[in-house]
C-alpha atoms as a PDB file:
ATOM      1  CA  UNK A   1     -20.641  -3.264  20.537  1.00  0.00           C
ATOM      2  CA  UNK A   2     -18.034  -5.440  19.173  1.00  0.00           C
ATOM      3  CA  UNK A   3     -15.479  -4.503  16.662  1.00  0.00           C
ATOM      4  CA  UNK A   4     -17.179  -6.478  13.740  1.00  0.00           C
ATOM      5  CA  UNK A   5     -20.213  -4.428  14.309  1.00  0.00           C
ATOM      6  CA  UNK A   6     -18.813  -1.317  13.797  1.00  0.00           C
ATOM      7  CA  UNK A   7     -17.313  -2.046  10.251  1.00  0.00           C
ATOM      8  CA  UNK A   8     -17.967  -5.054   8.001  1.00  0.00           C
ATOM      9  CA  UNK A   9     -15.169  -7.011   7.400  1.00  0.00           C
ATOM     10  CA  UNK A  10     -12.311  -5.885   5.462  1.00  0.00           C
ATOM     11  CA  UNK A  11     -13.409  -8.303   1.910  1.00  0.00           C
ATOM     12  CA  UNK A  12     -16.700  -6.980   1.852  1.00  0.00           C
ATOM     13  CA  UNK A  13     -15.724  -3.285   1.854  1.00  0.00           C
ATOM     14  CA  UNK A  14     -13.351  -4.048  -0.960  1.00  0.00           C
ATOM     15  CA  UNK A  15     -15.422  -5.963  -2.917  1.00  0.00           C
ATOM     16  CA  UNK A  16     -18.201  -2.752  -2.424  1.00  0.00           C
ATOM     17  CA  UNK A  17     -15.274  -0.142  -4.003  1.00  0.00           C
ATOM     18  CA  UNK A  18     -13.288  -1.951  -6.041  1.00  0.00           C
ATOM     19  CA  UNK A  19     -14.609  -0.831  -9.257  1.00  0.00           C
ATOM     20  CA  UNK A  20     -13.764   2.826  -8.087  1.00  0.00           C
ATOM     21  CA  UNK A  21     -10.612   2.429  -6.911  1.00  0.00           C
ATOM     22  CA  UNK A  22      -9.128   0.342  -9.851  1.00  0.00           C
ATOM     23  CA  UNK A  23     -10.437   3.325 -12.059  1.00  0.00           C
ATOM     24  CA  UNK A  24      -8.826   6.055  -9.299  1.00  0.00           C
ATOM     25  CA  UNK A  25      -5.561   3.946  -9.621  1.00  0.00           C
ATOM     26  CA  UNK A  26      -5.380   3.647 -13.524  1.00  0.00           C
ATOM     27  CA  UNK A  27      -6.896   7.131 -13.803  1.00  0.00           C
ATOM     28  CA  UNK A  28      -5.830   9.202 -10.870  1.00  0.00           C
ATOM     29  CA  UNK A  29      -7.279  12.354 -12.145  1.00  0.00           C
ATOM     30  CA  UNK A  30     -11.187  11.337 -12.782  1.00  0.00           C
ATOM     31  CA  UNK A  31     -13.766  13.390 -11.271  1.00  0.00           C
ATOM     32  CA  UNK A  32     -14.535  11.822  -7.788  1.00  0.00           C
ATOM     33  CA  UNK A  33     -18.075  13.070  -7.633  1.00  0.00           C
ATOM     34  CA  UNK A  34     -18.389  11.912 -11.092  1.00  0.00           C
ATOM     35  CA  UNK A  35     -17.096   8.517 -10.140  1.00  0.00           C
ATOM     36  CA  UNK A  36     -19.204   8.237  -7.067  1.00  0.00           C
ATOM     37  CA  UNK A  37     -22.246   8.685  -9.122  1.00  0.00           C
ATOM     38  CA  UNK A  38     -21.246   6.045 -11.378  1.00  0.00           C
ATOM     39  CA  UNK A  39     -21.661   3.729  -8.076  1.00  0.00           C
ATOM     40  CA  UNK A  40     -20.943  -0.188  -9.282  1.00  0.00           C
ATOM     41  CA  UNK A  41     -22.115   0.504 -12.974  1.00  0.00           C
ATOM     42  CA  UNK A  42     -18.834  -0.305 -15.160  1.00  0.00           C
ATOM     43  CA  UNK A  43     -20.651   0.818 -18.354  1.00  0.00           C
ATOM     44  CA  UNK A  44     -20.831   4.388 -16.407  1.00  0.00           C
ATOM     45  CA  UNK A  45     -17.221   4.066 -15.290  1.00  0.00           C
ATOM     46  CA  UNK A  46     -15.927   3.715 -18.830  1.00  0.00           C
ATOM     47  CA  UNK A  47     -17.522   6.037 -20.279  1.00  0.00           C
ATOM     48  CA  UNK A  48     -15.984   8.728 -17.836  1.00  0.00           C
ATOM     49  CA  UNK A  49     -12.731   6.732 -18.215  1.00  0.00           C
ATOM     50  CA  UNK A  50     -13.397   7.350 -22.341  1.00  0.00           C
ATOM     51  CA  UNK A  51     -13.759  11.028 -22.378  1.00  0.00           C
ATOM     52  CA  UNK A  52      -9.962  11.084 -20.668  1.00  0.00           C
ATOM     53  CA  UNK A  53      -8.560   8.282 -22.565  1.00  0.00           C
ATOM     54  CA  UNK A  54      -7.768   7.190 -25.818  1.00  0.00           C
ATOM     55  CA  UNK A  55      -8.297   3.510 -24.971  1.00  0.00           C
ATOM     56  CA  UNK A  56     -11.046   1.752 -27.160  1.00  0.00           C
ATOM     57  CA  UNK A  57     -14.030   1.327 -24.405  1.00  0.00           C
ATOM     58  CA  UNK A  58     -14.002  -2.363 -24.607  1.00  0.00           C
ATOM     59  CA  UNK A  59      -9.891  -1.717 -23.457  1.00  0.00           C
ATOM     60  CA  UNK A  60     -11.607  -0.159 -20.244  1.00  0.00           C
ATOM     61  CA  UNK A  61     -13.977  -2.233 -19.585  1.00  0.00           C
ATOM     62  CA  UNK A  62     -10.828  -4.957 -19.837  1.00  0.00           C
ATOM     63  CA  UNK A  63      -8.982  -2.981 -17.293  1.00  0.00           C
ATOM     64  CA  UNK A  64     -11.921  -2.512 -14.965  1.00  0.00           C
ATOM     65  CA  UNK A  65     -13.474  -6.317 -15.023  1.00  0.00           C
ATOM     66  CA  UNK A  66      -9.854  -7.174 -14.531  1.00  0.00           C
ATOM     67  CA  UNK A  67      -9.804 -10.366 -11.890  1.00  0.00           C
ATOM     68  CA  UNK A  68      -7.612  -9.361  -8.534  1.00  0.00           C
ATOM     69  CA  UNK A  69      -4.650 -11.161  -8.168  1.00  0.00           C
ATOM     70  CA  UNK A  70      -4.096 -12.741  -4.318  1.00  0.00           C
ATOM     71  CA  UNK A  71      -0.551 -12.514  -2.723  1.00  0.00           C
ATOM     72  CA  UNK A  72      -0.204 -16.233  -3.196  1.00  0.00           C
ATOM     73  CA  UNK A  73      -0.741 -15.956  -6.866  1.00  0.00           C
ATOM     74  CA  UNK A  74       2.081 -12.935  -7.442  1.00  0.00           C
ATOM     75  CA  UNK A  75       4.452 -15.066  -5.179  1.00  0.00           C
ATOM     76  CA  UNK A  76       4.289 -17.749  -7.658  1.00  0.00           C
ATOM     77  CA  UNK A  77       3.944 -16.075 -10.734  1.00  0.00           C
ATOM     78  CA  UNK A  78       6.632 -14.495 -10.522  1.00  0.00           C
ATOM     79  CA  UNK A  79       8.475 -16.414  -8.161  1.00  0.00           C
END
């Protein structure tokens, strides 16, 4: 077997957790069982996210939905 048929390629398993790790990195201290159970669902994300913060939940969902931001796009941002 090849490499690439060990492991899909590296945008497809970030585009599968994304969701969870931009809530682990916001909120480091959510329950990870919790959060794996919430799968993709950003309505159940939030509403773990809610009982933690004092954000409004449409805040969260803001956070969450967020769009990524390339290398190429910081670089000229911010120059």
């Amino acid at each position: 077997m090849t490499p690439t048929q060990l492991a899909p390629p590296p945008a497809t398993r970030d585009d599968a957790d994304l969701l969870r790790r931009r809530a682990l990195v916001t909120w480091p201290r959510l329950d990870l069982a919790a959060l794996r159970r919430c799968g993709d669902d950003v309505e159940c994300v939030a509403t773990l996210v809610e009982r933690r913060s004092t954000l409004p939940r449409t805040s969260i969902i803001g956070i969450l939905e967020a769009p990524s931001v390339s290398e190429d796009e910081r670089a000229t941002w911010f120059g």
